[in-house]
C-alpha atoms as a PDB file:
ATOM      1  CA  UNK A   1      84.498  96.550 110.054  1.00  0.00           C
ATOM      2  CA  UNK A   2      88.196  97.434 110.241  1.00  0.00           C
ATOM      3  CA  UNK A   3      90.342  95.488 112.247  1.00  0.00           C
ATOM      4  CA  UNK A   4      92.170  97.719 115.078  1.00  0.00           C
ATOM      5  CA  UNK A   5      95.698  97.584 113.045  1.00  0.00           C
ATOM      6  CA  UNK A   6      93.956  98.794 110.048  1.00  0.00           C
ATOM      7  CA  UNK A   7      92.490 101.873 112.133  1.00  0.00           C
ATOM      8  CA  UNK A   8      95.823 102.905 113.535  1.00  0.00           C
ATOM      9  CA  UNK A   9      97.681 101.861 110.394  1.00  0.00           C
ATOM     10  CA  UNK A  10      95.289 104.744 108.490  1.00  0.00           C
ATOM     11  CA  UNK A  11      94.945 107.285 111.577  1.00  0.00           C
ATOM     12  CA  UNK A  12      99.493 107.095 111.392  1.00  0.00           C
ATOM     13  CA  UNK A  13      99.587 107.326 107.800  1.00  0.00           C
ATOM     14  CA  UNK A  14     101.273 103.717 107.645  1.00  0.00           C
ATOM     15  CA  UNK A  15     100.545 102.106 104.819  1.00  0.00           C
ATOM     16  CA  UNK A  16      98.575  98.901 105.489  1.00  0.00           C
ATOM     17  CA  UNK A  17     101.048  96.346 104.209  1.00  0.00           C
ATOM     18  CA  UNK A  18     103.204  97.551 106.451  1.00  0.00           C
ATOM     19  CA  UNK A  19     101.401  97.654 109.578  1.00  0.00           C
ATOM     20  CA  UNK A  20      98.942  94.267 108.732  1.00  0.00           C
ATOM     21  CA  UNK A  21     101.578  92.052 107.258  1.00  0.00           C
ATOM     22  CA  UNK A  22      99.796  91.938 103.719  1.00  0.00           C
ATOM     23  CA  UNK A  23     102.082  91.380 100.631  1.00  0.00           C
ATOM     24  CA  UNK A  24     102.219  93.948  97.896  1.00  0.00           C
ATOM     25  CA  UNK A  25     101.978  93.478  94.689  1.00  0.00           C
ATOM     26  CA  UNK A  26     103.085  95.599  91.194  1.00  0.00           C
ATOM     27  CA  UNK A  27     102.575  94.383  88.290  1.00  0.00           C
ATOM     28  CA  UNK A  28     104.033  96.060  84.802  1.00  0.00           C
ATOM     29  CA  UNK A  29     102.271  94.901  82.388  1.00  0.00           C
ATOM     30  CA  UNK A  30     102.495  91.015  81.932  1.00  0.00           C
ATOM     31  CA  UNK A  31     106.229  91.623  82.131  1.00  0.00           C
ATOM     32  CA  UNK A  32     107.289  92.423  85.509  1.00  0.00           C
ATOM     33  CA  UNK A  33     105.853  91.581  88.777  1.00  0.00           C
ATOM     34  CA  UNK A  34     107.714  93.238  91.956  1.00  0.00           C
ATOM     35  CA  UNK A  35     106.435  91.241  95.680  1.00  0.00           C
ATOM     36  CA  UNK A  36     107.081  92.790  98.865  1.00  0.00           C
ATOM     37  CA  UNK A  37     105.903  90.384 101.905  1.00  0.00           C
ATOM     38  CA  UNK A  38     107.701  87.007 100.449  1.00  0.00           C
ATOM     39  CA  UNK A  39     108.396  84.358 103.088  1.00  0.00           C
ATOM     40  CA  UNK A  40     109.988  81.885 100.971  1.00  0.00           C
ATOM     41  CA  UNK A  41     110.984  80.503  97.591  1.00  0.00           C
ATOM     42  CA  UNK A  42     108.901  77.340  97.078  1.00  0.00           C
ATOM     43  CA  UNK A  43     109.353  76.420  93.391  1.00  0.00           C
ATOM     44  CA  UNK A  44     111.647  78.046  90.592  1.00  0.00           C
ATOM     45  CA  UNK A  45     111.278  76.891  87.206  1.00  0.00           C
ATOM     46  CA  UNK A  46     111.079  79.107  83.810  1.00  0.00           C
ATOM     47  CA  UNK A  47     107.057  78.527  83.656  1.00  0.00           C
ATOM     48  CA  UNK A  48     106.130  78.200  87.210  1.00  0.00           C
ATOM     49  CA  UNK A  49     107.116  80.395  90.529  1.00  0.00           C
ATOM     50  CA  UNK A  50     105.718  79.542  93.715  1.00  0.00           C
ATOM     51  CA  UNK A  51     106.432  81.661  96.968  1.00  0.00           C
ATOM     52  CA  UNK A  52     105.012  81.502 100.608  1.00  0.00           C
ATOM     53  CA  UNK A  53     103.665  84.463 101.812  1.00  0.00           C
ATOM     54  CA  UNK A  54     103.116  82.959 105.460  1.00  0.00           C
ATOM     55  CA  UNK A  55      99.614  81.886 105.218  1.00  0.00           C
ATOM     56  CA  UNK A  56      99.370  82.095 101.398  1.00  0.00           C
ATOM     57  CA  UNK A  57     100.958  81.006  98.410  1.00  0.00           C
ATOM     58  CA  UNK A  58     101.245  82.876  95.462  1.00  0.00           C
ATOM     59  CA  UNK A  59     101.873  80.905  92.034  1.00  0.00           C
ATOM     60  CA  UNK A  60     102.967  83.065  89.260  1.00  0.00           C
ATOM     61  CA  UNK A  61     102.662  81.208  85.753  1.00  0.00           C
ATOM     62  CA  UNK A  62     104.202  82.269  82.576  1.00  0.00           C
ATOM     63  CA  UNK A  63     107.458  81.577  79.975  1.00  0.00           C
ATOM     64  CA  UNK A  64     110.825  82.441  80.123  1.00  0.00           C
ATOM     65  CA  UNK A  65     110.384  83.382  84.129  1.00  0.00           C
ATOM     66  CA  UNK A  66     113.426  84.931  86.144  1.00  0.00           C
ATOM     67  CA  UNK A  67     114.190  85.870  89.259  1.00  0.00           C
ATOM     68  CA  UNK A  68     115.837  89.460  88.522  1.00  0.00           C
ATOM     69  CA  UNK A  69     115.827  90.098  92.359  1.00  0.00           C
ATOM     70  CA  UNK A  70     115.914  88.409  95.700  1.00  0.00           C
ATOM     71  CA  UNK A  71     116.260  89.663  98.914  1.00  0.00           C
ATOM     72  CA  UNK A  72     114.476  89.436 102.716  1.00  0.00           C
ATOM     73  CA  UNK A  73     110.776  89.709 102.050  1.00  0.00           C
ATOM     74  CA  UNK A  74     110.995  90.741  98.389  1.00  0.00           C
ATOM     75  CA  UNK A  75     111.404  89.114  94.687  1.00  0.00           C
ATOM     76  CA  UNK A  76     111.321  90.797  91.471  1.00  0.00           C
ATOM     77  CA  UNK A  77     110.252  88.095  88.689  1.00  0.00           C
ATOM     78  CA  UNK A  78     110.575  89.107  84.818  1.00  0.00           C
ATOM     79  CA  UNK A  79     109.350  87.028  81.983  1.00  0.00           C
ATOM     80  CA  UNK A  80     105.701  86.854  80.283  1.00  0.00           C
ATOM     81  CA  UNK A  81     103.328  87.024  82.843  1.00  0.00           C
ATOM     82  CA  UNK A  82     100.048  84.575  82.065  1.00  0.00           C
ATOM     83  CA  UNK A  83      98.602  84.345  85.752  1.00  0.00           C
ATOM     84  CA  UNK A  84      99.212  85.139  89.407  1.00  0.00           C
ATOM     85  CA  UNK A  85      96.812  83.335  92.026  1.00  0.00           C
ATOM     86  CA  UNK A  86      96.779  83.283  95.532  1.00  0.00           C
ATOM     87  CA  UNK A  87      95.864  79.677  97.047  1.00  0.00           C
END
């Protein structure tokens, strides 16, 4: 069953990161990943990046990572992507 923010979220036509607080994710390829929803910066090296996203965190593993963007509540992270998992 849908929770009630979900319901209005879809009846308004807001999308449901918006309205629910869930982070979105693109990923280009194993190149690029754009996150909207970030909390926090918990770890920056060139194979590891590891954000809050309140009650997650989302560890993003590869080579050669950068941080191409950083703002309030969204990164952009370039580099060879390997693996992105949500703990």
């Amino acid at each position: 069953m849908k929770h009630l923010t979900e319901a209005v979220a879809e009846v308004l036509s807001i999308p449901k990161e918006v309205a629910t607080n869930i982070p979105k994710l693109v990923l280009i390829g194993d190149r690029e990943l754009i996150l909207e929803g970030l909390q926090g910066l918990l770890e920056y090296e060139s194979h590891t990046v590891r954000v809050s996203l309140g009650k997650q965190v989302l560890t993003v593993k590869g080579n050669a990572l950068n941080i191409s963007y950083i703002a309030i509540g969204q990164i952009h992270i370039n580099g060879q992507i390997f693996s992105v998992e949500f703990q």
